[in-house]
PDB file of N, CA and C in Angstrom:
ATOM      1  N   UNK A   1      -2.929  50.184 -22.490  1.00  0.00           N
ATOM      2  CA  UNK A   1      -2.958  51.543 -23.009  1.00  0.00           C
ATOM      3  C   UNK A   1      -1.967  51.625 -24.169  1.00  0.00           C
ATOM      4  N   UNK A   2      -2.488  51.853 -25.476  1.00  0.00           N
ATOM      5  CA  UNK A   2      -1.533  52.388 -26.551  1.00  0.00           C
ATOM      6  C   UNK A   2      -1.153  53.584 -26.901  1.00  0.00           C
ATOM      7  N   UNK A   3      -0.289  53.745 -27.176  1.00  0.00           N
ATOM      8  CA  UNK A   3       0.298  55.182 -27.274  1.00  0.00           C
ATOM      9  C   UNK A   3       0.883  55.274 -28.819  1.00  0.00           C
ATOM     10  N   UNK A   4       0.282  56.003 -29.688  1.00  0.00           N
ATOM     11  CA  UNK A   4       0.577  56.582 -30.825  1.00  0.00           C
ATOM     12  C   UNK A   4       0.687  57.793 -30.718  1.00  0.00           C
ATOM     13  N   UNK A   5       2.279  57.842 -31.261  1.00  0.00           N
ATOM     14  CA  UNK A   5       2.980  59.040 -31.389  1.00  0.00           C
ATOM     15  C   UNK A   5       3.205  59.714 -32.852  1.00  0.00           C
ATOM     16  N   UNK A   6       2.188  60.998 -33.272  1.00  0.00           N
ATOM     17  CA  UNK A   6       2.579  61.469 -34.773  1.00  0.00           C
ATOM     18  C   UNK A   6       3.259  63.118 -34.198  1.00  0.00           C
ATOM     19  N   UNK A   7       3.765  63.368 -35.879  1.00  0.00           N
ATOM     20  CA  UNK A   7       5.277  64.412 -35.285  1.00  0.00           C
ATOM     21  C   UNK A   7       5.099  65.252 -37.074  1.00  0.00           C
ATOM     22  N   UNK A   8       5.055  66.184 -37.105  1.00  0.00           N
ATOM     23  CA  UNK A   8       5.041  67.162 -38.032  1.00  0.00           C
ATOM     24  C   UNK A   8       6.407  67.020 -38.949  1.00  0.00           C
ATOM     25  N   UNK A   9       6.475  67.844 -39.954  1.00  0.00           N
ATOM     26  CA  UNK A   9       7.645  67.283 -41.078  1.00  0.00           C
ATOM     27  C   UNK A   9       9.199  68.212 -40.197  1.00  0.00           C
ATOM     28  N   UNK A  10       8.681  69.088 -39.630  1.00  0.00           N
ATOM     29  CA  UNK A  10      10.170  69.556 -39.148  1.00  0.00           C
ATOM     30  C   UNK A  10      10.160  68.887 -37.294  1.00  0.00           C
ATOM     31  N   UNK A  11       9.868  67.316 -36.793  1.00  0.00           N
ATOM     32  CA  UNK A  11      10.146  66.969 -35.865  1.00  0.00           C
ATOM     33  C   UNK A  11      10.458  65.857 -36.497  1.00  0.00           C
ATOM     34  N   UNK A  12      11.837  65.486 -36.104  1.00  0.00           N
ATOM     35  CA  UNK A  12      12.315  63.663 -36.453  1.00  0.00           C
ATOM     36  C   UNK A  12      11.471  63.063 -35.354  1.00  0.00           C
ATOM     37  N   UNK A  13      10.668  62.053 -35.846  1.00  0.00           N
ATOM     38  CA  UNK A  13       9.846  60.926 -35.129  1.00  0.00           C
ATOM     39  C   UNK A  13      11.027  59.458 -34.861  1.00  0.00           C
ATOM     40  N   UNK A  14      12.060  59.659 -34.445  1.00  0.00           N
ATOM     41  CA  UNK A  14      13.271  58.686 -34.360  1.00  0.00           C
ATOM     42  C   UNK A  14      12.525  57.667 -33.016  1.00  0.00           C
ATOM     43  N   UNK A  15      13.127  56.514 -32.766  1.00  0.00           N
ATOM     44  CA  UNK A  15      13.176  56.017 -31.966  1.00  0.00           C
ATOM     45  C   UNK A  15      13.173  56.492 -30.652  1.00  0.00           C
ATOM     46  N   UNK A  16      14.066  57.426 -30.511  1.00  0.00           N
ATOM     47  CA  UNK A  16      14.860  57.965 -29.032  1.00  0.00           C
ATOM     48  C   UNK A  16      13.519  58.609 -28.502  1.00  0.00           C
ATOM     49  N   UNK A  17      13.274  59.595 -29.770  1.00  0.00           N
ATOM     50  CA  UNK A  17      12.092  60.598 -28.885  1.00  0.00           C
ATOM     51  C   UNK A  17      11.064  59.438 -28.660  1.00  0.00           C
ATOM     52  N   UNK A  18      10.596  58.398 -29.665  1.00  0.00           N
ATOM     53  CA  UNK A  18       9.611  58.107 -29.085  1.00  0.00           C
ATOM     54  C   UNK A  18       9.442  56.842 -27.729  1.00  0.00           C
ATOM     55  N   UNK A  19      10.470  56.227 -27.456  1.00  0.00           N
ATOM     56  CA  UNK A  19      10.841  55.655 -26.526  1.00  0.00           C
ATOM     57  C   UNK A  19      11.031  56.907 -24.969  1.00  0.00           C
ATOM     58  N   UNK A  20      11.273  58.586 -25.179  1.00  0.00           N
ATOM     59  CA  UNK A  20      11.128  59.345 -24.293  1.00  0.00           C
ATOM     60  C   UNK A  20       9.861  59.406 -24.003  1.00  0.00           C
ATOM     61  N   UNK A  21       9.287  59.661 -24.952  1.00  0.00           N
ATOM     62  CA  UNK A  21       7.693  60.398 -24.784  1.00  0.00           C
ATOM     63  C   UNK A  21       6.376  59.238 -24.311  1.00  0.00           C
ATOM     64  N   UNK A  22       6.851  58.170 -24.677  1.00  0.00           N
ATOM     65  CA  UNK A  22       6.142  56.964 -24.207  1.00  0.00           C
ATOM     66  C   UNK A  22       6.701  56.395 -22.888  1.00  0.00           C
ATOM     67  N   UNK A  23       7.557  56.654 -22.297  1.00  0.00           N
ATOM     68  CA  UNK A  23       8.315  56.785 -21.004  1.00  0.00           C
ATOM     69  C   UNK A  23       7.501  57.419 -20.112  1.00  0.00           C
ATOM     70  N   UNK A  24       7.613  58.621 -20.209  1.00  0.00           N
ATOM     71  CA  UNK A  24       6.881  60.061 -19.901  1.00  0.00           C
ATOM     72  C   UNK A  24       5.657  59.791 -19.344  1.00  0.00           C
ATOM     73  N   UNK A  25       5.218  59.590 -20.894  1.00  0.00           N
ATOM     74  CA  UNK A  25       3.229  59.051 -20.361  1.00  0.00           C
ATOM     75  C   UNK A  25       3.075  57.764 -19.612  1.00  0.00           C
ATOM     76  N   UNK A  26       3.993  56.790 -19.606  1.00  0.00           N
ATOM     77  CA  UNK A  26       3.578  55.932 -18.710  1.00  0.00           C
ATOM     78  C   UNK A  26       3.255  56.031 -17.910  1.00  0.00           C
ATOM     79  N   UNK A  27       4.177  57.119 -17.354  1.00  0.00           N
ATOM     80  CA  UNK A  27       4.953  57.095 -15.983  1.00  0.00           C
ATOM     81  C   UNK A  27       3.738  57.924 -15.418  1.00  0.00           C
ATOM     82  N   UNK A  28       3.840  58.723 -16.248  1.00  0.00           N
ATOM     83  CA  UNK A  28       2.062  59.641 -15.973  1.00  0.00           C
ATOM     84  C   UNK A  28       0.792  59.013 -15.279  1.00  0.00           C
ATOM     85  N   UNK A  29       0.432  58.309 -16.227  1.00  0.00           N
ATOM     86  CA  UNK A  29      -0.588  58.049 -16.611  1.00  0.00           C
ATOM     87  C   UNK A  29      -1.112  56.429 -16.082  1.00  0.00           C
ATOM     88  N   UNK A  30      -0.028  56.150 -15.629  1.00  0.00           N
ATOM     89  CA  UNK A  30      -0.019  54.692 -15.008  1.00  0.00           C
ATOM     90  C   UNK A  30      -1.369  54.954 -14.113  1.00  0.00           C
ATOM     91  N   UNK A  31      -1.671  55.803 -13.356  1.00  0.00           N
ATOM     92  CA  UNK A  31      -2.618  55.180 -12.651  1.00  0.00           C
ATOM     93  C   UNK A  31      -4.094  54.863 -13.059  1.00  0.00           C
ATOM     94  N   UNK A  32      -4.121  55.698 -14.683  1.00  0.00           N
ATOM     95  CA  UNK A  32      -5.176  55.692 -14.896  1.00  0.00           C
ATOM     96  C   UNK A  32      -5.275  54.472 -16.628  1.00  0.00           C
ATOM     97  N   UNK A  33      -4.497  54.041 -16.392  1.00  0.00           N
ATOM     98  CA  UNK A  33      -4.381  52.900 -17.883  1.00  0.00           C
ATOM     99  C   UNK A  33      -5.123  51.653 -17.633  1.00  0.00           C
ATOM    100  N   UNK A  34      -5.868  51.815 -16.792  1.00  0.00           N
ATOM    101  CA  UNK A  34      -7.179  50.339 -17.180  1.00  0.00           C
ATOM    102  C   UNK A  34      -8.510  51.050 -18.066  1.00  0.00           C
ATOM    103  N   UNK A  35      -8.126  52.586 -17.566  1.00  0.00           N
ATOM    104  CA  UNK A  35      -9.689  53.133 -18.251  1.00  0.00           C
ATOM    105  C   UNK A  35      -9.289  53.920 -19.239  1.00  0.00           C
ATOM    106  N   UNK A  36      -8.021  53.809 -19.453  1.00  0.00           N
ATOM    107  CA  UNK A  36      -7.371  54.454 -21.338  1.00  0.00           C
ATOM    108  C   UNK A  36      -7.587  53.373 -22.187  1.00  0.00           C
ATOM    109  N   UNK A  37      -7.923  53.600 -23.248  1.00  0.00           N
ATOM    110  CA  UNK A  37      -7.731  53.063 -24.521  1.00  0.00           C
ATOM    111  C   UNK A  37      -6.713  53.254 -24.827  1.00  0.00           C
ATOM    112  N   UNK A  38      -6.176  54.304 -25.633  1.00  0.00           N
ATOM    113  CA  UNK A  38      -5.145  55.013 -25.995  1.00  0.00           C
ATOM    114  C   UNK A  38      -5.170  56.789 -25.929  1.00  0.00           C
ATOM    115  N   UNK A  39      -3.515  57.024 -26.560  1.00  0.00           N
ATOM    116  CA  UNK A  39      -3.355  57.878 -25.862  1.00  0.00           C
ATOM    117  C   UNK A  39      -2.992  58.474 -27.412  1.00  0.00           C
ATOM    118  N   UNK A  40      -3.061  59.674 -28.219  1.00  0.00           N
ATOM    119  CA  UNK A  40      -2.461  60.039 -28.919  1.00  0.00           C
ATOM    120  C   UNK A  40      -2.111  61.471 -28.851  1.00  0.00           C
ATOM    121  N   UNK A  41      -0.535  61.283 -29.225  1.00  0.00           N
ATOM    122  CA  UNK A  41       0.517  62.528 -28.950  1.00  0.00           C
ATOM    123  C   UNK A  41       0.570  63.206 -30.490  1.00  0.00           C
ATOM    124  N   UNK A  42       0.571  64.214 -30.521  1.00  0.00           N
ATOM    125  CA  UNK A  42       1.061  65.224 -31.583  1.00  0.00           C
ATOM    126  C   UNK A  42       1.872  66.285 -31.404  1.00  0.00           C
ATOM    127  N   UNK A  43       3.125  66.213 -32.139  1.00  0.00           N
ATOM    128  CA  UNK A  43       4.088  66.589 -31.398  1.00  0.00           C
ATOM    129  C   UNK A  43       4.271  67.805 -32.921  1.00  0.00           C
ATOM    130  N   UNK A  44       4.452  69.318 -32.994  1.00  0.00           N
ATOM    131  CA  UNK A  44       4.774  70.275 -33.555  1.00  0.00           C
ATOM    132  C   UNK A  44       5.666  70.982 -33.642  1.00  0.00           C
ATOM    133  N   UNK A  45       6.011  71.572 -34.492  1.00  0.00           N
ATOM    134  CA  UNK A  45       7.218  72.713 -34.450  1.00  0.00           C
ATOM    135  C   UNK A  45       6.387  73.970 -34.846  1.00  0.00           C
ATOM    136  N   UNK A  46       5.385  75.212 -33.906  1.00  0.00           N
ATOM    137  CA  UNK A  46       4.373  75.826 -34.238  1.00  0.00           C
ATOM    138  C   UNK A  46       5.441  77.038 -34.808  1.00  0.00           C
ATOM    139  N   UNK A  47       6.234  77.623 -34.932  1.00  0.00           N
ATOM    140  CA  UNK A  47       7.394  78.134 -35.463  1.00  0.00           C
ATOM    141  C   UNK A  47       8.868  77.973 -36.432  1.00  0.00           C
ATOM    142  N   UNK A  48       8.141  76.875 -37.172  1.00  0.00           N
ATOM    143  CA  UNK A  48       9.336  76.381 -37.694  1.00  0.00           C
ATOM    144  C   UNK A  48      10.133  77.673 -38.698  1.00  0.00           C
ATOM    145  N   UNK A  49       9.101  77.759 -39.613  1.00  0.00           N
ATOM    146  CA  UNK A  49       9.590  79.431 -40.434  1.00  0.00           C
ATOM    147  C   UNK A  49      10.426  80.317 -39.818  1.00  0.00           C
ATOM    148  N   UNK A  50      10.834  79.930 -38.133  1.00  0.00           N
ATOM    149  CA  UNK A  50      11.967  80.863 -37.850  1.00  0.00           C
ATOM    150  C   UNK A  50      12.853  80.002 -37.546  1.00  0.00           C
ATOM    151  N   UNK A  51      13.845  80.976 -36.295  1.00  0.00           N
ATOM    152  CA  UNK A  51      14.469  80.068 -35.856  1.00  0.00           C
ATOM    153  C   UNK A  51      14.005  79.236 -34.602  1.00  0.00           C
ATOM    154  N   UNK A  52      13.747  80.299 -34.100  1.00  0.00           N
ATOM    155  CA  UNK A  52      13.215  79.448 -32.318  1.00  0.00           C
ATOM    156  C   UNK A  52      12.539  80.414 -31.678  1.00  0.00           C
ATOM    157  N   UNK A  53      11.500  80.180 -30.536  1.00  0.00           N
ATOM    158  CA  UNK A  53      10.910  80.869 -30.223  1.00  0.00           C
ATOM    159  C   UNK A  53      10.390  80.787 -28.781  1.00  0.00           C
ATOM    160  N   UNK A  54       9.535  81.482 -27.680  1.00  0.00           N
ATOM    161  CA  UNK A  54      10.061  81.338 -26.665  1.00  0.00           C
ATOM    162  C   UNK A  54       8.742  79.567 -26.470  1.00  0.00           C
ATOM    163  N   UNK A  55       7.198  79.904 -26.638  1.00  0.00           N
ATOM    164  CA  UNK A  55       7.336  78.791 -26.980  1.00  0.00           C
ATOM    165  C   UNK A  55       7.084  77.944 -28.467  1.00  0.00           C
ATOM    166  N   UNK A  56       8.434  77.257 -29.149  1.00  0.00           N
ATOM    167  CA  UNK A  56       8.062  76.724 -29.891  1.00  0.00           C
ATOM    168  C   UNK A  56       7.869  75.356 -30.103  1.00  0.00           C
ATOM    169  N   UNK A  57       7.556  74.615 -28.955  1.00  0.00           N
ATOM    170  CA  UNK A  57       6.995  72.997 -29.675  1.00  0.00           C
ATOM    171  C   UNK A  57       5.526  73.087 -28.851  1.00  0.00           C
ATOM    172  N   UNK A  58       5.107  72.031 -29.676  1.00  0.00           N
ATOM    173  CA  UNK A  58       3.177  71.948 -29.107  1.00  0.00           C
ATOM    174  C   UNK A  58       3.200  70.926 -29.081  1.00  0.00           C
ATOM    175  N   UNK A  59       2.299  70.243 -28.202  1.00  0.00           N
ATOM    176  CA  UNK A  59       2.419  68.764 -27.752  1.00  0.00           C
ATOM    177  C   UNK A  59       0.883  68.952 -27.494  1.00  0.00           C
ATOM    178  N   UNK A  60      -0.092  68.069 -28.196  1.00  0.00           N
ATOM    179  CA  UNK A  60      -1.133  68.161 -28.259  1.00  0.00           C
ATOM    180  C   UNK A  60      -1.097  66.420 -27.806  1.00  0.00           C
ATOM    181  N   UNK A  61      -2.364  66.087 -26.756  1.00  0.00           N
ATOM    182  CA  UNK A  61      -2.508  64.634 -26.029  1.00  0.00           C
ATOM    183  C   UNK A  61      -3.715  64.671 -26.407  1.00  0.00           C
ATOM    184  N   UNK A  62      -4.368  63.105 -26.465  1.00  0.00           N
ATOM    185  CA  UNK A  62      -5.971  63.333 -26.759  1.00  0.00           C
ATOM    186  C   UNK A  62      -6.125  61.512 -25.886  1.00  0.00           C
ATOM    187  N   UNK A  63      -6.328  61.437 -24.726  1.00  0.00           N
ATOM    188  CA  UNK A  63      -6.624  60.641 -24.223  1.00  0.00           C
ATOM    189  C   UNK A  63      -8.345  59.883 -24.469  1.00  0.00           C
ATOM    190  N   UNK A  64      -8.277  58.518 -25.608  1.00  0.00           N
ATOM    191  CA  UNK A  64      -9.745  57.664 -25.076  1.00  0.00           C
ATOM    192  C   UNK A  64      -9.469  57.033 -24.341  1.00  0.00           C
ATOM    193  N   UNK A  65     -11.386  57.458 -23.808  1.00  0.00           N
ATOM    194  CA  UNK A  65     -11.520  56.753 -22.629  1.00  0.00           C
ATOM    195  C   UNK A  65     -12.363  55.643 -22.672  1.00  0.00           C
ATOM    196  N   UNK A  66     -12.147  54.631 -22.350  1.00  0.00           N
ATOM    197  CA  UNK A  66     -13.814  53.387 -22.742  1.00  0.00           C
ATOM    198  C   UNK A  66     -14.901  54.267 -22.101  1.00  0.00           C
ATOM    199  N   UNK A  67     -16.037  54.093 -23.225  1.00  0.00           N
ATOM    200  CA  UNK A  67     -16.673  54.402 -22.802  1.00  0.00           C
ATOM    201  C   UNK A  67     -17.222  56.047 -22.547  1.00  0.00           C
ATOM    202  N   UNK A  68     -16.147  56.927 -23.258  1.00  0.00           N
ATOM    203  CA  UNK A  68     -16.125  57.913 -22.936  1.00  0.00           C
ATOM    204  C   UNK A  68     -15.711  58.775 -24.081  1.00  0.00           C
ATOM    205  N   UNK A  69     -15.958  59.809 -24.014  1.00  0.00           N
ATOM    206  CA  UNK A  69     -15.538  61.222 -24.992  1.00  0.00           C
ATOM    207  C   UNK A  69     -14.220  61.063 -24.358  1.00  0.00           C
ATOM    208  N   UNK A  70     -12.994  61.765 -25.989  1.00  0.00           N
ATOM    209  CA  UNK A  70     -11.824  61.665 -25.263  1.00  0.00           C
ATOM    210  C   UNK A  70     -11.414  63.190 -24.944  1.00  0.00           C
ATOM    211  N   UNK A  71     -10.399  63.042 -24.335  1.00  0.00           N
ATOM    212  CA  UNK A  71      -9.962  64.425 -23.785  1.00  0.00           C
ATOM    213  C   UNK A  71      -8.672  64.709 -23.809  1.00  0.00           C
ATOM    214  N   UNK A  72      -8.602  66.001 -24.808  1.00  0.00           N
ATOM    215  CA  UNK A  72      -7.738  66.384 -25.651  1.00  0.00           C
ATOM    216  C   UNK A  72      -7.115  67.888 -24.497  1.00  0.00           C
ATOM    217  N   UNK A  73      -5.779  67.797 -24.469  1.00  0.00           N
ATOM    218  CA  UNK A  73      -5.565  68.965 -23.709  1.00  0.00           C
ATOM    219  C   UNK A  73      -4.255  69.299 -24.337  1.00  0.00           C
ATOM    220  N   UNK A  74      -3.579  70.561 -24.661  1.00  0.00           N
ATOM    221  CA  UNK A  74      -2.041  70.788 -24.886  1.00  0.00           C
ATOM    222  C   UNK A  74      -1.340  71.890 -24.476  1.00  0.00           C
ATOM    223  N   UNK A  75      -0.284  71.840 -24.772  1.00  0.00           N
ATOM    224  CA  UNK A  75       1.161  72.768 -24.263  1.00  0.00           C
ATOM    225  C   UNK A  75       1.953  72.919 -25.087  1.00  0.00           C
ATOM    226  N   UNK A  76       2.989  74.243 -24.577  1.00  0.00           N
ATOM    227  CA  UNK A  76       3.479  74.792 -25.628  1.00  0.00           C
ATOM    228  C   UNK A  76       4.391  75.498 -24.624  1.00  0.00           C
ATOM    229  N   UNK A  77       6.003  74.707 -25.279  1.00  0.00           N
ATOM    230  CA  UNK A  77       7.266  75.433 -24.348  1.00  0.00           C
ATOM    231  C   UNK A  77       8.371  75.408 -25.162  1.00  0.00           C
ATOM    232  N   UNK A  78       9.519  75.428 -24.681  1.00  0.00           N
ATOM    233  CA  UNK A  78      10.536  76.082 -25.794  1.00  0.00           C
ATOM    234  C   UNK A  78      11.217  74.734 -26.536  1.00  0.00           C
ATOM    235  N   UNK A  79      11.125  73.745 -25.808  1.00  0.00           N
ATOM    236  CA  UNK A  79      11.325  72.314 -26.409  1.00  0.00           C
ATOM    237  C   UNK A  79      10.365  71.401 -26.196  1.00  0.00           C
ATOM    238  N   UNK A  80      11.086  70.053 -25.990  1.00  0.00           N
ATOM    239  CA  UNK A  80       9.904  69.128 -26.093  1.00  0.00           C
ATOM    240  C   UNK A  80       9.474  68.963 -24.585  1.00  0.00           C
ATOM    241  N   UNK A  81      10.146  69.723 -23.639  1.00  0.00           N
ATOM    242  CA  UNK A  81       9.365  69.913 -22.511  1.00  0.00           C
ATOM    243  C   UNK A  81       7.611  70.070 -22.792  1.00  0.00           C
ATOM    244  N   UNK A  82       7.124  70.498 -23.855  1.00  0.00           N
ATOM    245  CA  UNK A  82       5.713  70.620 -24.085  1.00  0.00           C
ATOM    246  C   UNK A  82       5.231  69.133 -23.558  1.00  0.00           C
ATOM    247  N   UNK A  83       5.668  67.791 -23.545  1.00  0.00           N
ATOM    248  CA  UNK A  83       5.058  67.147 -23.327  1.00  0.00           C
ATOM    249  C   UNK A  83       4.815  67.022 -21.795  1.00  0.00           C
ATOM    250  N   UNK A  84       6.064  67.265 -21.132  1.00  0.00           N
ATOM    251  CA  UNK A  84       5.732  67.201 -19.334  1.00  0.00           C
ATOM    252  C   UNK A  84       4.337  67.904 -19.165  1.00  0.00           C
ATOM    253  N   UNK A  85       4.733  69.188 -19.842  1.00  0.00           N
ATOM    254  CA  UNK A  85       3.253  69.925 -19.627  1.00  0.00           C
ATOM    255  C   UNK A  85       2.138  69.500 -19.622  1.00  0.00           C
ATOM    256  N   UNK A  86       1.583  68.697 -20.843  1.00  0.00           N
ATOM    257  CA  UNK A  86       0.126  68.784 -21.749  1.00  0.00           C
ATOM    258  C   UNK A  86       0.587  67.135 -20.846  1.00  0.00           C
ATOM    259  N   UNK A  87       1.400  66.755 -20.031  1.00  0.00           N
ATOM    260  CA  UNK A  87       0.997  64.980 -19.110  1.00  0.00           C
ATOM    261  C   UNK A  87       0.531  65.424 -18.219  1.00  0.00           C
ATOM    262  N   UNK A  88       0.331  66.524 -17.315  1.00  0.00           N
ATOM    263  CA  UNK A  88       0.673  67.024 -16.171  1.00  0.00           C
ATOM    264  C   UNK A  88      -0.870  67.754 -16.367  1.00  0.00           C
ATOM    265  N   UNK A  89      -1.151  68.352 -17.036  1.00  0.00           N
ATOM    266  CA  UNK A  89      -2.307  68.606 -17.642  1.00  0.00           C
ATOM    267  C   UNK A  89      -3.719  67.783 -18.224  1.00  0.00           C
ATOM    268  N   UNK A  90      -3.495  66.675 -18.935  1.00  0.00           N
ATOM    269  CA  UNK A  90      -3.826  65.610 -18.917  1.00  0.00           C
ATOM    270  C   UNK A  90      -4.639  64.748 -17.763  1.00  0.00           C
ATOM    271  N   UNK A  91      -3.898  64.807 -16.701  1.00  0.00           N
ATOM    272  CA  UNK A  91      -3.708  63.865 -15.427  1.00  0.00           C
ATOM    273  C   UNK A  91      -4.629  64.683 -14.585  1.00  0.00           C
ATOM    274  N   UNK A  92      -4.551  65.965 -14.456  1.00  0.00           N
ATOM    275  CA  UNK A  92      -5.332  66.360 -14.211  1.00  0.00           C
ATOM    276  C   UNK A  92      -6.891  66.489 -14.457  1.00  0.00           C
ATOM    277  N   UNK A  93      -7.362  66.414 -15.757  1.00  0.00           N
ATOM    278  CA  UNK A  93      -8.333  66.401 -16.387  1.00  0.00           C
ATOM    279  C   UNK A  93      -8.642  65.438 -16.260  1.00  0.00           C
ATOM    280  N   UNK A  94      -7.822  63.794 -15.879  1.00  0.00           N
ATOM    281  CA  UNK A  94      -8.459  62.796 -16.069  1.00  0.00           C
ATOM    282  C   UNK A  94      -8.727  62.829 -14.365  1.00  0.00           C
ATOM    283  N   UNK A  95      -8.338  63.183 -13.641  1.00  0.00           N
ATOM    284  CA  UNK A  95      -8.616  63.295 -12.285  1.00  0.00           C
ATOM    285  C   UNK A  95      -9.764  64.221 -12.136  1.00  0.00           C
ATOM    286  N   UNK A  96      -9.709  65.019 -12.676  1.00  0.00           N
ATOM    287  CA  UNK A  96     -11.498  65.650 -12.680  1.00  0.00           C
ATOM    288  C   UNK A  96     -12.868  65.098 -13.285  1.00  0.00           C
ATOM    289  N   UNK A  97     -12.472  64.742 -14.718  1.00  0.00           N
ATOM    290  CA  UNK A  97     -13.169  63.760 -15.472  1.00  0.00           C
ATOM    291  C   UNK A  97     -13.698  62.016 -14.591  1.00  0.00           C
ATOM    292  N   UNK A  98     -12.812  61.476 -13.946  1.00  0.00           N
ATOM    293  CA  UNK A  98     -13.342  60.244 -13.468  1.00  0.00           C
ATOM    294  C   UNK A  98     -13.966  60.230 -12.061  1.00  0.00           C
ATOM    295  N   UNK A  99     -13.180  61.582 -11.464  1.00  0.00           N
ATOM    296  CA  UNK A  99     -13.646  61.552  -9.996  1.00  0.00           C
ATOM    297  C   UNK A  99     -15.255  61.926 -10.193  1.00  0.00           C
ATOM    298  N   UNK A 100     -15.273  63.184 -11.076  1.00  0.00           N
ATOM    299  CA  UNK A 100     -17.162  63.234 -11.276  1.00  0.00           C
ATOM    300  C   UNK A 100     -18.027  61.662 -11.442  1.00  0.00           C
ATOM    301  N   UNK A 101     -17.387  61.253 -12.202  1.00  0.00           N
ATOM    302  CA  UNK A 101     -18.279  60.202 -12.644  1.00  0.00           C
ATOM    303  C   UNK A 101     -18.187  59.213 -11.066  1.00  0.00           C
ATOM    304  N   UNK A 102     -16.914  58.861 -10.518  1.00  0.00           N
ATOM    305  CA  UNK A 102     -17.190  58.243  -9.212  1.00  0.00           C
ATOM    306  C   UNK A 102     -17.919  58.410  -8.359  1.00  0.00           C
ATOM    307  N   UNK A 103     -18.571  60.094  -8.164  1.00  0.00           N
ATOM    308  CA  UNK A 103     -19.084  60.864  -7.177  1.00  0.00           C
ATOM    309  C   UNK A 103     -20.776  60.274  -7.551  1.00  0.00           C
ATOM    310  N   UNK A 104     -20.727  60.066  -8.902  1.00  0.00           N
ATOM    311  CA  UNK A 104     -22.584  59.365  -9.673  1.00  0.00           C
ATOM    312  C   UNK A 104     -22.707  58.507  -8.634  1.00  0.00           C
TER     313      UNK A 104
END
């Protein structure tokens, strides 16, 4: 499973975060990484023009699947907590998404 991480002009794309956020989804997503391709994160500041807001980061995930349409789900919280969210969210969808197809 690859994980490409892109980040808007007011989020530093540094090392740290992305060694967090690829942490994160592993840890997630581990059970379902034989039937990921990849995983791509988009990480926002949907408020930058201010100062802060209650939620201002967006964490948009778009999981391919072999074989499959991918599935894009996101969140939106006051930091980069957006990503726990839109994993947690994610995981879910892929737990609805594969169990149908198991049930074929």
């Amino acid at each position: 499973m690859k994980i490409q991480i892109n980040t808007d002009s007011n989020i530093a794309g540094n090392d740290q975060l992305r060694r967090e956020v690829e942490t994160l989804l592993r840890g997630a997503l581990d059970r379902f990484s034989e039937k990921i391709t990849r995983v791509e994160v988009h990480l926002s500041d949907e408020n930058s023009d201010k100062k802060s807001g209650v939620d201002d980061m967006r964490c948009l995930l778009e999981a391919r699947l072999a074989g499959l349409q991918p599935i894009a789900v996101s969140h939106e919280a006051a930091t980069l907590q957006a990503v726990d969210g839109a994993a947690e969210k994610l995981k879910r969808s892929l737990d609805s998404t594969l169990g149908r197809l198991g049930d074929r």
